[in-house]
C-alpha atoms as a PDB file:
ATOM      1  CA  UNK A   1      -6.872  -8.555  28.037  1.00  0.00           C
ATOM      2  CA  UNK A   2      -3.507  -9.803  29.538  1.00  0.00           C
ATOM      3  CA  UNK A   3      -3.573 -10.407  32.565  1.00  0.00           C
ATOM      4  CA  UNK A   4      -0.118  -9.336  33.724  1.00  0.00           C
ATOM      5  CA  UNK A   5      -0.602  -6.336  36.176  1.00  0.00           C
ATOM      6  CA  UNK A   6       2.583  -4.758  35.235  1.00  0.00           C
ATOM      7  CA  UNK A   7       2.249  -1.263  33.602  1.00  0.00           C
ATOM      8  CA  UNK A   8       4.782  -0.863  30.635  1.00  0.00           C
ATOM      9  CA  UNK A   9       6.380   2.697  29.709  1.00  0.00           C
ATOM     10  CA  UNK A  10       5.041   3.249  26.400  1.00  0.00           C
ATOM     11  CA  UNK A  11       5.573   5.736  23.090  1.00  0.00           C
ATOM     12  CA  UNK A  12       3.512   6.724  20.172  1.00  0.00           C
ATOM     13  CA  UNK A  13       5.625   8.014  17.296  1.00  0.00           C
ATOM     14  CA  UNK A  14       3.724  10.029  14.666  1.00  0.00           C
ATOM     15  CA  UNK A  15       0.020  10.818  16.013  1.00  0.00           C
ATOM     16  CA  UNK A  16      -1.934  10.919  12.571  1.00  0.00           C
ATOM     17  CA  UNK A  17      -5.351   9.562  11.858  1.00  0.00           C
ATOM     18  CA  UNK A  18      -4.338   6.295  13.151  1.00  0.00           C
ATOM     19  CA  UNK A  19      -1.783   7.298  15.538  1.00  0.00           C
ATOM     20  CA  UNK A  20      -3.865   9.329  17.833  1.00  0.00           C
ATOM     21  CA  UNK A  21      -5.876   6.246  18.277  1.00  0.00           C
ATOM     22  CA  UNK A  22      -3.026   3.874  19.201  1.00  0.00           C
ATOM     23  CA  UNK A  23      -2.013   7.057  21.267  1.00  0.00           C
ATOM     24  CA  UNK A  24      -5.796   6.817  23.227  1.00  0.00           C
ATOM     25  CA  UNK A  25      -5.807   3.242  23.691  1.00  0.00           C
ATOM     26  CA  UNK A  26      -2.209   2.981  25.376  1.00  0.00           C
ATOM     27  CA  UNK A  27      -3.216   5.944  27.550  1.00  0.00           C
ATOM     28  CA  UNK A  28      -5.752   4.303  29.179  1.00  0.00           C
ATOM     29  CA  UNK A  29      -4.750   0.365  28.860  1.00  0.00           C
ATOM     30  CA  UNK A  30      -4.256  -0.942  32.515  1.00  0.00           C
ATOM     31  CA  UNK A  31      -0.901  -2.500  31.443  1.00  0.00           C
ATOM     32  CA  UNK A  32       0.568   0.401  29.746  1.00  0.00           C
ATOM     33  CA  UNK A  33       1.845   3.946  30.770  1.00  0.00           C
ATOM     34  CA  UNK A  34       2.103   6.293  28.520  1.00  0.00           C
ATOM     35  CA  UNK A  35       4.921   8.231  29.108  1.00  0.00           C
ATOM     36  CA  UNK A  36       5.597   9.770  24.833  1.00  0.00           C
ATOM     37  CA  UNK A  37       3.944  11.440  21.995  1.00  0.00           C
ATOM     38  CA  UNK A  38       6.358  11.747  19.474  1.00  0.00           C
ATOM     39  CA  UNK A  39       5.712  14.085  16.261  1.00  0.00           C
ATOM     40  CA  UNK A  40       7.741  16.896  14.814  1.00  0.00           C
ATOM     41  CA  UNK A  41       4.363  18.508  13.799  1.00  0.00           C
ATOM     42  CA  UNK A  42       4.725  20.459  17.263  1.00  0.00           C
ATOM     43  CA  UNK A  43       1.168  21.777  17.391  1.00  0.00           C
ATOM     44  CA  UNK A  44      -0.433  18.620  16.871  1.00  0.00           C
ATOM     45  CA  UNK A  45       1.980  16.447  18.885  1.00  0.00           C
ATOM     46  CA  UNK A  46       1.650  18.992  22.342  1.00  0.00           C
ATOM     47  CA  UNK A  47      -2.979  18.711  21.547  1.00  0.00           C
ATOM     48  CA  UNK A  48      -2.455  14.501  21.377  1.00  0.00           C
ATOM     49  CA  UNK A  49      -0.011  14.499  24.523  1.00  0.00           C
ATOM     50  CA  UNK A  50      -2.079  16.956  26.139  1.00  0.00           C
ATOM     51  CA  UNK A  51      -5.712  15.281  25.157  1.00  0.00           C
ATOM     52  CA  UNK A  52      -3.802  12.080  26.765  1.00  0.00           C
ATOM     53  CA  UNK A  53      -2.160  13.038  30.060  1.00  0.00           C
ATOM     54  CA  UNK A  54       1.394  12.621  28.551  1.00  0.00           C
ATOM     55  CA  UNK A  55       4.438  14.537  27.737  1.00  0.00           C
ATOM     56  CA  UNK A  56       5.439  15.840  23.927  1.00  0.00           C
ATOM     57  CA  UNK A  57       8.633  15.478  22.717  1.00  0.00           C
ATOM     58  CA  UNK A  58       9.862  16.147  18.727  1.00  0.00           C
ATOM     59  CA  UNK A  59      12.609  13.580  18.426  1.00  0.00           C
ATOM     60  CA  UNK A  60      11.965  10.189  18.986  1.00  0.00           C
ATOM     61  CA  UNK A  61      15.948   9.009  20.007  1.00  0.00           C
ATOM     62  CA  UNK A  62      14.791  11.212  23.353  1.00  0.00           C
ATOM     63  CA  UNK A  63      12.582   7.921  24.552  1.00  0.00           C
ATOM     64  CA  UNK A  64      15.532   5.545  24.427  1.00  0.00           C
ATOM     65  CA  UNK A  65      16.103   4.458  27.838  1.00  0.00           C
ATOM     66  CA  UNK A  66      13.077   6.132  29.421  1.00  0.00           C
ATOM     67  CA  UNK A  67      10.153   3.550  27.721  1.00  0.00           C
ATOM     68  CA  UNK A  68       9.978   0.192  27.264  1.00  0.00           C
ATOM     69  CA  UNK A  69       8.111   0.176  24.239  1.00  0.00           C
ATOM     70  CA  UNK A  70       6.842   1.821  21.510  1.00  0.00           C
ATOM     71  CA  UNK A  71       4.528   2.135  18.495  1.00  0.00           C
ATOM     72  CA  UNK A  72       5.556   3.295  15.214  1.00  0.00           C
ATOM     73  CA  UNK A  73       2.944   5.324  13.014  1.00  0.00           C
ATOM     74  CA  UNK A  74       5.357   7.370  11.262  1.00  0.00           C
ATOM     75  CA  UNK A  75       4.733   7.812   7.491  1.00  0.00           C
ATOM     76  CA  UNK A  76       5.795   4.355   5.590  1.00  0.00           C
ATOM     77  CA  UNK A  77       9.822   6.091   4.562  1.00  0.00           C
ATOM     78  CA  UNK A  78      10.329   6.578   8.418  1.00  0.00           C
ATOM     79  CA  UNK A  79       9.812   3.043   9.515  1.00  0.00           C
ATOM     80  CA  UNK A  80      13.081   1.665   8.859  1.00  0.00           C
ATOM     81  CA  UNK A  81      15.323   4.963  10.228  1.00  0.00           C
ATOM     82  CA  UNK A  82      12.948   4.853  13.412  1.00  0.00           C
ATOM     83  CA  UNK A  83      12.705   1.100  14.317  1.00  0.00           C
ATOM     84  CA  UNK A  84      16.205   0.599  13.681  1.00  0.00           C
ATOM     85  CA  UNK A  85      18.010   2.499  16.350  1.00  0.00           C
ATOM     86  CA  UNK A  86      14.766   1.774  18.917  1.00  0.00           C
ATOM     87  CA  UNK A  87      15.281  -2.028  18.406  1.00  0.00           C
ATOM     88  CA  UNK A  88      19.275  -2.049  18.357  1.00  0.00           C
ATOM     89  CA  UNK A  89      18.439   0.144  22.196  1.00  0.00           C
ATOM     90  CA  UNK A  90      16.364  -2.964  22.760  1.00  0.00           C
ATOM     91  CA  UNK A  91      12.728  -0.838  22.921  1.00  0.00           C
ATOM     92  CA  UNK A  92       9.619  -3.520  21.593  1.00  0.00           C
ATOM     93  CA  UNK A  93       8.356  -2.010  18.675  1.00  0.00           C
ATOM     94  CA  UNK A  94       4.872  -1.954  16.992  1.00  0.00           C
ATOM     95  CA  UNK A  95       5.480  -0.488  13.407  1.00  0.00           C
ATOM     96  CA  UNK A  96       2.281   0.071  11.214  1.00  0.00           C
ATOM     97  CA  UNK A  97       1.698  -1.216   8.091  1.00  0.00           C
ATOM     98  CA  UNK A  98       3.269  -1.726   5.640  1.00  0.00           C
ATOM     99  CA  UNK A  99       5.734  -2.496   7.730  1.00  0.00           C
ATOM    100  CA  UNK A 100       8.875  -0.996   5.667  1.00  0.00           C
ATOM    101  CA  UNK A 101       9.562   0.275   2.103  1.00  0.00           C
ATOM    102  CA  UNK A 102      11.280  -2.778   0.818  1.00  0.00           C
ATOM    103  CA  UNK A 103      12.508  -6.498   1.784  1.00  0.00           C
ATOM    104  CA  UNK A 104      15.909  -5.650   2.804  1.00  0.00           C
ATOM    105  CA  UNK A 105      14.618  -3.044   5.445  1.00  0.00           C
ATOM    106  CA  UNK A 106      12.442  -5.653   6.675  1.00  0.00           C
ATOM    107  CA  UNK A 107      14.716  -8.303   6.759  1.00  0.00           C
ATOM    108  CA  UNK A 108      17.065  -6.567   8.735  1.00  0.00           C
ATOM    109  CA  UNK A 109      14.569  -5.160  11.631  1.00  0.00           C
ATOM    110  CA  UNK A 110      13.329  -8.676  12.015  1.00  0.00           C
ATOM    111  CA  UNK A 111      17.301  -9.650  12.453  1.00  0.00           C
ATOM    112  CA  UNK A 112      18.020  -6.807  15.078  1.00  0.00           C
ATOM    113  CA  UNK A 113      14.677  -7.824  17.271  1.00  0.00           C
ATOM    114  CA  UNK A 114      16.062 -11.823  17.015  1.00  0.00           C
ATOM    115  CA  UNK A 115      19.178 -10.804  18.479  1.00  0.00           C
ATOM    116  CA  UNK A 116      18.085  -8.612  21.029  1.00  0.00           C
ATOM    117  CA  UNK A 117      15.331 -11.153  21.875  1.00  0.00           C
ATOM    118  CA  UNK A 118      12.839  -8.504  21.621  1.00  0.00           C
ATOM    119  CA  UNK A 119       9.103  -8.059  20.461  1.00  0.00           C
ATOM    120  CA  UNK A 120       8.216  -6.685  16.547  1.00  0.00           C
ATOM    121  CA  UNK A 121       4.883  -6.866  15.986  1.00  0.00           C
ATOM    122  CA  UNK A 122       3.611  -5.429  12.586  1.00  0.00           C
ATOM    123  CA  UNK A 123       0.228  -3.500  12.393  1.00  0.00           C
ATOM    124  CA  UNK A 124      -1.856  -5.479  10.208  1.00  0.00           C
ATOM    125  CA  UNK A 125      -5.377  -4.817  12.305  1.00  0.00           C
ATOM    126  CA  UNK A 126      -7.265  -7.058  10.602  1.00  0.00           C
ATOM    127  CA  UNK A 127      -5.818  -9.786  12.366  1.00  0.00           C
ATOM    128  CA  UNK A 128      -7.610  -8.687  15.022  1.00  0.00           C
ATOM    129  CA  UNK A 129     -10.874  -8.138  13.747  1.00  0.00           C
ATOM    130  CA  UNK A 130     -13.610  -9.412  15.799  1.00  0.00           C
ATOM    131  CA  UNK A 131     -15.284 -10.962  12.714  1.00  0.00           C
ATOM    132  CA  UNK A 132     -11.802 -12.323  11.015  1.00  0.00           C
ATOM    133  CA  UNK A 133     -11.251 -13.938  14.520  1.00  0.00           C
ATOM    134  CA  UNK A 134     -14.684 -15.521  14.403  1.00  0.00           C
ATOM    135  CA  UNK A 135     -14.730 -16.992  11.137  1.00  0.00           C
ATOM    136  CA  UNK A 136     -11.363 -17.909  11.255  1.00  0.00           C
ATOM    137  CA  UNK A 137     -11.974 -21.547  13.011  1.00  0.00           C
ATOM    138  CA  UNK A 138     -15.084 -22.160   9.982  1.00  0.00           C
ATOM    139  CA  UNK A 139     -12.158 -22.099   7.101  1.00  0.00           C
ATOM    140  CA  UNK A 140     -11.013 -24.976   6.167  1.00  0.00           C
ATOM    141  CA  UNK A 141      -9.164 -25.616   2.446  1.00  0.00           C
ATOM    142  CA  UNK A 142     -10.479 -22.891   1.036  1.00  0.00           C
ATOM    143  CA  UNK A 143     -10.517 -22.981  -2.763  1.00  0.00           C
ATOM    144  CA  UNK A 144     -11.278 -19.626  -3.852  1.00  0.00           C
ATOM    145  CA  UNK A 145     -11.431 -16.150  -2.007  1.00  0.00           C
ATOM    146  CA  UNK A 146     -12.406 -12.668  -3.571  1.00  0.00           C
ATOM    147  CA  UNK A 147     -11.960  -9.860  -1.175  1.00  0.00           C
ATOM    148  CA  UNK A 148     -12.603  -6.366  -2.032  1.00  0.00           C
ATOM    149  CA  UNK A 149     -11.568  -3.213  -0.509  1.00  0.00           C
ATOM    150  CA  UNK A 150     -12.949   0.349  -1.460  1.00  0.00           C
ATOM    151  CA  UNK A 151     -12.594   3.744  -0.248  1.00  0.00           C
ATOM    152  CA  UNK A 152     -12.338   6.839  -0.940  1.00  0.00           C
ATOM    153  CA  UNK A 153      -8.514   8.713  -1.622  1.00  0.00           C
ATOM    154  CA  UNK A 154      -6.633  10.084   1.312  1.00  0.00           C
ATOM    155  CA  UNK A 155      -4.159  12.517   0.312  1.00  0.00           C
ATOM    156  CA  UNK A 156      -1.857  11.746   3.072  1.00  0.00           C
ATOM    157  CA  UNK A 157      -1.468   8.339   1.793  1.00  0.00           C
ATOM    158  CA  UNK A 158      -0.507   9.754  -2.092  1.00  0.00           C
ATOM    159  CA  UNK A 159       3.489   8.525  -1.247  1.00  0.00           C
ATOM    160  CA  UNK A 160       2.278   5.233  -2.145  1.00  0.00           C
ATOM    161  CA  UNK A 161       0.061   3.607  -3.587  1.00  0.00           C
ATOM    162  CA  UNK A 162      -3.183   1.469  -3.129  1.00  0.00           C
ATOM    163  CA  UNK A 163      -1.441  -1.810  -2.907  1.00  0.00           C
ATOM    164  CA  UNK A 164       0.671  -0.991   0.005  1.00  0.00           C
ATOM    165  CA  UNK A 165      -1.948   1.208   1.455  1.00  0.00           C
ATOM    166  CA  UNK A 166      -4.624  -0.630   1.374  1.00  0.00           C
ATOM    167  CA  UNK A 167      -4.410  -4.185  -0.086  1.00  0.00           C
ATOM    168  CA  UNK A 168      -1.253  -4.819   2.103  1.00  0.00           C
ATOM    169  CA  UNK A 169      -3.933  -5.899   4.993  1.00  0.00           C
ATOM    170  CA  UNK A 170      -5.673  -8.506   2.854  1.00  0.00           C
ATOM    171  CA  UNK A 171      -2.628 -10.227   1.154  1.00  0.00           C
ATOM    172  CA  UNK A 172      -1.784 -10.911   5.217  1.00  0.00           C
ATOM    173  CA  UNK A 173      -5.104 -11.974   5.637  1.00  0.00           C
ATOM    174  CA  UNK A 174      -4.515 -14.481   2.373  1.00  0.00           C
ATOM    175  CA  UNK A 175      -1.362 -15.742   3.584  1.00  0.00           C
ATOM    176  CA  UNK A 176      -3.211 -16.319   7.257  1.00  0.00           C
ATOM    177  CA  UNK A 177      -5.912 -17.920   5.741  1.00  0.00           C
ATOM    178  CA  UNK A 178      -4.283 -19.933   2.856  1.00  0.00           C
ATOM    179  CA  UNK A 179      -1.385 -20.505   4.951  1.00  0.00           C
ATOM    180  CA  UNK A 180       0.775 -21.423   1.541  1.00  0.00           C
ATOM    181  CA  UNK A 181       2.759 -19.402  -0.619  1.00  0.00           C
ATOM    182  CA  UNK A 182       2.155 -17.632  -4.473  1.00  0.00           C
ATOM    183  CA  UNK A 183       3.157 -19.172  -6.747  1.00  0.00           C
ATOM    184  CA  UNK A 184       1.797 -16.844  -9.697  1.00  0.00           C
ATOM    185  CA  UNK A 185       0.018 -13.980  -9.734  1.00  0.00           C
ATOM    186  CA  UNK A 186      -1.552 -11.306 -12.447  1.00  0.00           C
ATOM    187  CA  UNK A 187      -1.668  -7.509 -12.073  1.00  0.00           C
ATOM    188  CA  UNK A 188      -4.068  -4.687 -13.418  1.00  0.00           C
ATOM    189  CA  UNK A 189      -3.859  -0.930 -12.294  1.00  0.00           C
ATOM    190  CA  UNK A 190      -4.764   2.091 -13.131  1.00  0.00           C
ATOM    191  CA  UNK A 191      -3.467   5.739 -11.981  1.00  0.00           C
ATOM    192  CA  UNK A 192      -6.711   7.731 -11.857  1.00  0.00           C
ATOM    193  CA  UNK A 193      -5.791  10.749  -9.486  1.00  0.00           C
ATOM    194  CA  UNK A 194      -2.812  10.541  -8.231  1.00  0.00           C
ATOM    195  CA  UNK A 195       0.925   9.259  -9.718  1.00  0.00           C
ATOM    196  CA  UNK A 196       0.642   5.906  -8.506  1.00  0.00           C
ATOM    197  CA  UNK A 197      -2.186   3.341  -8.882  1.00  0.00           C
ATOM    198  CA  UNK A 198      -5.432   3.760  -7.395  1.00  0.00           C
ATOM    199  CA  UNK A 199      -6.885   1.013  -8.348  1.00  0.00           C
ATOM    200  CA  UNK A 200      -6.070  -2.481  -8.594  1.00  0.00           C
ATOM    201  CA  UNK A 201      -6.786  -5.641  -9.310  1.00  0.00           C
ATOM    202  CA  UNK A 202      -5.221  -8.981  -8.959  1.00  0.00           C
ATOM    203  CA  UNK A 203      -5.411 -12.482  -9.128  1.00  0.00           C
ATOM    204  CA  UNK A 204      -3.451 -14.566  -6.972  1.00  0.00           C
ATOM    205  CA  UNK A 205      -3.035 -18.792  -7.762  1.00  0.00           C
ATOM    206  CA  UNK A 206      -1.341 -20.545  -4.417  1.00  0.00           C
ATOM    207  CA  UNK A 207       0.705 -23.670  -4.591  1.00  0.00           C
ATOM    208  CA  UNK A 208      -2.135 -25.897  -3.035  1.00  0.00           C
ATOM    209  CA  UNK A 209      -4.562 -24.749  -5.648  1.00  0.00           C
ATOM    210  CA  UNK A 210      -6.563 -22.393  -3.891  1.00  0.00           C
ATOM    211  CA  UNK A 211      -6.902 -19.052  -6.477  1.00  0.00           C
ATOM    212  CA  UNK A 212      -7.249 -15.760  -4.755  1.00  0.00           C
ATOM    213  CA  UNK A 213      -8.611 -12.422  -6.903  1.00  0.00           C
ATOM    214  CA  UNK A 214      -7.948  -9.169  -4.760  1.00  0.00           C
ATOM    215  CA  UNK A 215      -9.254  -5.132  -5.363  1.00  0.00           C
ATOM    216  CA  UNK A 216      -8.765  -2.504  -3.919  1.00  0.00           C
ATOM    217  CA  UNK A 217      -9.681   1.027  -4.732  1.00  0.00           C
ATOM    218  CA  UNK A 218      -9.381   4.586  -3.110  1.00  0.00           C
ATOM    219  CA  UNK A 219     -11.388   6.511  -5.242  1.00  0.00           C
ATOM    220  CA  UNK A 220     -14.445   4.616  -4.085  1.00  0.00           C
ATOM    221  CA  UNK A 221     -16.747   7.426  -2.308  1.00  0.00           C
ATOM    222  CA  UNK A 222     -18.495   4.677   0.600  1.00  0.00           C
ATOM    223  CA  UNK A 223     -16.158   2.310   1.759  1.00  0.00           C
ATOM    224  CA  UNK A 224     -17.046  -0.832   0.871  1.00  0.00           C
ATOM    225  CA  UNK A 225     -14.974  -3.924   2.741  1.00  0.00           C
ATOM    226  CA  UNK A 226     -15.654  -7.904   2.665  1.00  0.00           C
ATOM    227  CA  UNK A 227     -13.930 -10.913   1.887  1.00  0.00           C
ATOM    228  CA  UNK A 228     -15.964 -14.009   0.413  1.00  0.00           C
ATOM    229  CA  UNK A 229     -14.235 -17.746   1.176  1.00  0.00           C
ATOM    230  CA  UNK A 230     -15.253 -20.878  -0.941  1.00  0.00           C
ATOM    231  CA  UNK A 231     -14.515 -24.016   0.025  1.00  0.00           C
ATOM    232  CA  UNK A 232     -15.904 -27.745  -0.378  1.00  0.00           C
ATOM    233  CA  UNK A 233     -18.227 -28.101   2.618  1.00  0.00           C
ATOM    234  CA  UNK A 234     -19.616 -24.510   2.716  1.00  0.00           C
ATOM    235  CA  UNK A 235     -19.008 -20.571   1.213  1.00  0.00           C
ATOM    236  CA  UNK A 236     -18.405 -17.500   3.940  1.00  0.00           C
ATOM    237  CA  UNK A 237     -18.731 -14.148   3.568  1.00  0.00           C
ATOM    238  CA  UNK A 238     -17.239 -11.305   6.100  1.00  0.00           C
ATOM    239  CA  UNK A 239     -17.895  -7.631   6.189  1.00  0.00           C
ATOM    240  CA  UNK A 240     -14.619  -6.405   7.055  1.00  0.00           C
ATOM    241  CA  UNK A 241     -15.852  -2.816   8.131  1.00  0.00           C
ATOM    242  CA  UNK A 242     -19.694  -4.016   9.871  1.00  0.00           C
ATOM    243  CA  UNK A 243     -17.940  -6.871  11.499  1.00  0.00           C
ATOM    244  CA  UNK A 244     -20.609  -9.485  10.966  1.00  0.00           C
ATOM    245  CA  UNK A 245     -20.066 -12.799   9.018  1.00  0.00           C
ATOM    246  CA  UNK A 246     -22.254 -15.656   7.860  1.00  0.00           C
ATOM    247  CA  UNK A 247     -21.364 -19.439   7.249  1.00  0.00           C
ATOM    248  CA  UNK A 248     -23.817 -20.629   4.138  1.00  0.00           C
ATOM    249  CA  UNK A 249     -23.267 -24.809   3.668  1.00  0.00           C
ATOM    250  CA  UNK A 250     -26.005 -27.684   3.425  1.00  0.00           C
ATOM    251  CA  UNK A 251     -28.198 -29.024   6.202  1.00  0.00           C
ATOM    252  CA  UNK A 252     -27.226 -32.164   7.958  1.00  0.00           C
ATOM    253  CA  UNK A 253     -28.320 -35.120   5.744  1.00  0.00           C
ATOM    254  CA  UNK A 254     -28.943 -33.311   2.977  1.00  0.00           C
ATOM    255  CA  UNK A 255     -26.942 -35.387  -0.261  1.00  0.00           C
ATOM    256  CA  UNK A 256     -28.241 -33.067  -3.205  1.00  0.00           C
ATOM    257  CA  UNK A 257     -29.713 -29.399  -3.139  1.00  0.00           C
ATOM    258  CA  UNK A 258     -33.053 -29.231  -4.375  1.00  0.00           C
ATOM    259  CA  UNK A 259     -33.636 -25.679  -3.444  1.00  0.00           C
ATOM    260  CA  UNK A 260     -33.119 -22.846  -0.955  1.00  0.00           C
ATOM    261  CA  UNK A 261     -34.696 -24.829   1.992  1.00  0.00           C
ATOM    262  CA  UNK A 262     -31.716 -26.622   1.681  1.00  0.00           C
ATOM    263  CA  UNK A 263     -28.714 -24.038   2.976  1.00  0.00           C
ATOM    264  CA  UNK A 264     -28.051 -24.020   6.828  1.00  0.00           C
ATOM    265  CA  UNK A 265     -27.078 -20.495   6.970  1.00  0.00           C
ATOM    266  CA  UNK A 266     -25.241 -19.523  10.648  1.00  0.00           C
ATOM    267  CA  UNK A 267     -25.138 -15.666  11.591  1.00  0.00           C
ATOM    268  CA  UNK A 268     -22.782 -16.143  14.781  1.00  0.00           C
ATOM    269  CA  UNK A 269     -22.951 -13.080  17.146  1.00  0.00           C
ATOM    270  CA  UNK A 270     -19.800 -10.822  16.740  1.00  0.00           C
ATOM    271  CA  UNK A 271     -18.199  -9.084  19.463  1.00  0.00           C
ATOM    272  CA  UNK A 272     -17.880  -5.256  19.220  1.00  0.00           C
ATOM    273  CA  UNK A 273     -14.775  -4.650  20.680  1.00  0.00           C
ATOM    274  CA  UNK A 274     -12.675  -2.084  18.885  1.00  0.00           C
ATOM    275  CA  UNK A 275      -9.584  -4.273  16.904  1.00  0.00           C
ATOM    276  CA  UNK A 276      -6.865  -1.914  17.527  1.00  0.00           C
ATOM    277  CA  UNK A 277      -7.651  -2.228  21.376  1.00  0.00           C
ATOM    278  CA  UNK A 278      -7.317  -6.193  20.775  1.00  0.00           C
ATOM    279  CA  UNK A 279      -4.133  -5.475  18.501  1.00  0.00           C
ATOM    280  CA  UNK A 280      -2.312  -3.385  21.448  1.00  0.00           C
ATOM    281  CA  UNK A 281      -3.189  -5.808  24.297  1.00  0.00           C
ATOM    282  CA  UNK A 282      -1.393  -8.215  22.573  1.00  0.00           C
ATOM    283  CA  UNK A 283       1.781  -6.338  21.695  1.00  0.00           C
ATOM    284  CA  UNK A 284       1.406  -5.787  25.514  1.00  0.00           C
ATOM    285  CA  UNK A 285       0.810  -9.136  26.467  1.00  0.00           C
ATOM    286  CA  UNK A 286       3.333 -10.248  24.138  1.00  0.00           C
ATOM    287  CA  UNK A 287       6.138  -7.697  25.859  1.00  0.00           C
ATOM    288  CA  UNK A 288       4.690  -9.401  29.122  1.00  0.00           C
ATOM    289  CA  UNK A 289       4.944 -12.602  28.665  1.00  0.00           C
ATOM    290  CA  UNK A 290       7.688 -13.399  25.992  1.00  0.00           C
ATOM    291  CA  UNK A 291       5.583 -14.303  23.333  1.00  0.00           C
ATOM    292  CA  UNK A 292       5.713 -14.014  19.740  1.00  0.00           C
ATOM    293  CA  UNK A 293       3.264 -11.684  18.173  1.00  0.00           C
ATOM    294  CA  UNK A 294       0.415 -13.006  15.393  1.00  0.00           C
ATOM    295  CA  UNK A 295       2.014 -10.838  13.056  1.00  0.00           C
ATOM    296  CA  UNK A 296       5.260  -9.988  13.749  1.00  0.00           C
ATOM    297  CA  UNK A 297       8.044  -8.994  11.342  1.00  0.00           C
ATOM    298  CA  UNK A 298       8.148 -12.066   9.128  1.00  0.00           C
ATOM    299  CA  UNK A 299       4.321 -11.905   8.585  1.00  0.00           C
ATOM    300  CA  UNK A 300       5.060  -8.164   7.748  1.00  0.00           C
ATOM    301  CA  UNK A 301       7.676  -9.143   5.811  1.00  0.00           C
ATOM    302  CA  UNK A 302       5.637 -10.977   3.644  1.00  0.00           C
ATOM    303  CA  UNK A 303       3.154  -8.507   2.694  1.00  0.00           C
ATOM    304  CA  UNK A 304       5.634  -6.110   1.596  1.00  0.00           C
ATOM    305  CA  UNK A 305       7.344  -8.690  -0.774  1.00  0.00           C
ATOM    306  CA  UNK A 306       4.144  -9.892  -2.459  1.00  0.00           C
ATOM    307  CA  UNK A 307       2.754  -6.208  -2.663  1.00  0.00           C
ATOM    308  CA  UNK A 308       6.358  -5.159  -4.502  1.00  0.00           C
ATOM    309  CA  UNK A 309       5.819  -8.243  -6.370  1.00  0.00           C
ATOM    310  CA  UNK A 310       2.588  -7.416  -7.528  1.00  0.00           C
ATOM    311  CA  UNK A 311       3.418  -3.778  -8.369  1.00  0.00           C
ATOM    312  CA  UNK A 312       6.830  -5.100 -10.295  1.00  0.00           C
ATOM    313  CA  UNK A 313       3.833  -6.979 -12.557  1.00  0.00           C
ATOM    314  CA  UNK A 314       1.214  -4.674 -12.610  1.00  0.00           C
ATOM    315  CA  UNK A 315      -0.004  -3.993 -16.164  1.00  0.00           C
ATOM    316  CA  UNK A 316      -1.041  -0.404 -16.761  1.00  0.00           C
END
């Protein structure tokens, strides 16, 4: 937690599934006053404000000049009309992933917040995962990563489909733990119950070498949500969702495996604070103290282009 004492006037626009949440957390964040709940579903908008302490309004240009900040949670389409005119009236802005609908969207949000010398973080939560953030120092030249992400459909989420709703969050995680670019990539999907894919699969081949294959799913009934790292001196394997990891490599002084015995394996202790807590501090810390976010617009950016990338290739 920062540990700036200053509150800072806060919004959340759109209270959803995941907005109420960012809308709970801000409410009771010792560096943030709520002051917004933004939603033009009235109903909903005046139970969130009301559940939080807070004041509902139904158009979000009504904030500028009375918060400092705010987080956008709007359906995908909105992102762009929202965080424009909020950035250009120099409010920080939080948008959820994926951060717009294309590159040119994105490219100019991340242009307004550089002139204004403001903060635009982008809501890729796993980032902030208690486990990523653990097993993050243990990677080193990773060779080859599967990650897999399953659930089951969300019909609020049928504008789009399962690339930028749900593998978005792991081709930031690939770019944050490859930290090199694509150089070629191959597509599968399938439409199963909706008009856009909802399932896919993809393998990814990075300039150093390091190959990458990625699924994702949403008509998976459990959800189902780990990433599995290979590299020279050891193999790692996250659960995403139970935020645990292990580190499996070979005991000290051991030259060649002769069985089981052999494998160190390290189960470090995880901490269970809630991710989207540790995402918000640090859009408030960042607003605080001047700092550039761990994902901000460029990382954001970046997801978007290889997920329209991968859908422009997708074989059907």
């Amino acid at each position: 937690m920062s540990e700036n004492n200053r509150r800072i006037k806060t919004a959340v626009i759109g209270v959803g599934s995941l907005g109420q949440h960012h809308a709970r957390i801000l409410a009771s964040h010792p560096n943030s006053e709520l002051k917004y709940i933004v939603d033009t579903d009235i109903k909903r908008g005046e139970k969130i404000a009301k559940a939080n302490n807070t004041a509902h309004i139904s158009d979000f240009n009504e904030i500028i000049g009375k918060v400092e900040a705010a987080v956008i949670s709007a359906p995908t389409q909105f992102h762009y009309s929202i965080a424009k005119p909020l950035l250009e009236s120099g409010v920080h802005c939080l948008v959820e992933k994926p951060f717009t609908l294309n590159v040119d969207e994105a490219e100019e949000l991340i242009e307004i917040a550089k002139n204004k010398s403001i903060i635009l973080q982008v809501g890729h939560i796993e980032r902030f995962n208690p486990a990523i953030i653990a097993a993050a120092p243990f990677v080193n030249n990773p060779k080859f990563i599967e990650i897999n992400r399953l659930g089951p459909y969300d019909p609020r989420t049928a504008h789009i489909g399962v690339v930028l709703d749900l593998m978005v969050h792991d081709l930031d995680m690939l770019f944050y733990l490859v930290k090199d670019k694509v150089v070629s990539l191959e597509a599968h999907g399938a439409k199963v119950i909706s008009d856009t894919e909802d399932i896919a699969k993809v393998r990814l081949k990075f300039e150093n070498g390091c190959v990458a294959d990625v699924s994702a799913s949403r008509i998976t009934i459990e959800k189902y949500r780990k990433i599995r790292i290979f590299q020279p001196d050891s193999y790692i394997s996250v659960d995403y969702a139970g935020k645990n990891f292990k580190v499996y490599k070979k005991k000290d002084g051991v030259e060649k495996m002769t069985s089981l015995m052999d494998i160190d394996i390290q189960k470090p202790k995880i901490p269970s604070n809630e991710p989207l807590f540790y995402e918000l501090d640090n859009f408030l810390n960042n607003i605080s103290e001047g700092k550039k976010p761990i994902v901000a617009g460029e990382q954001g950016r970046d997801a978007v282009e290889l997920a329209l990338n991968i859908l422009k290739n997708m074989i059907f």
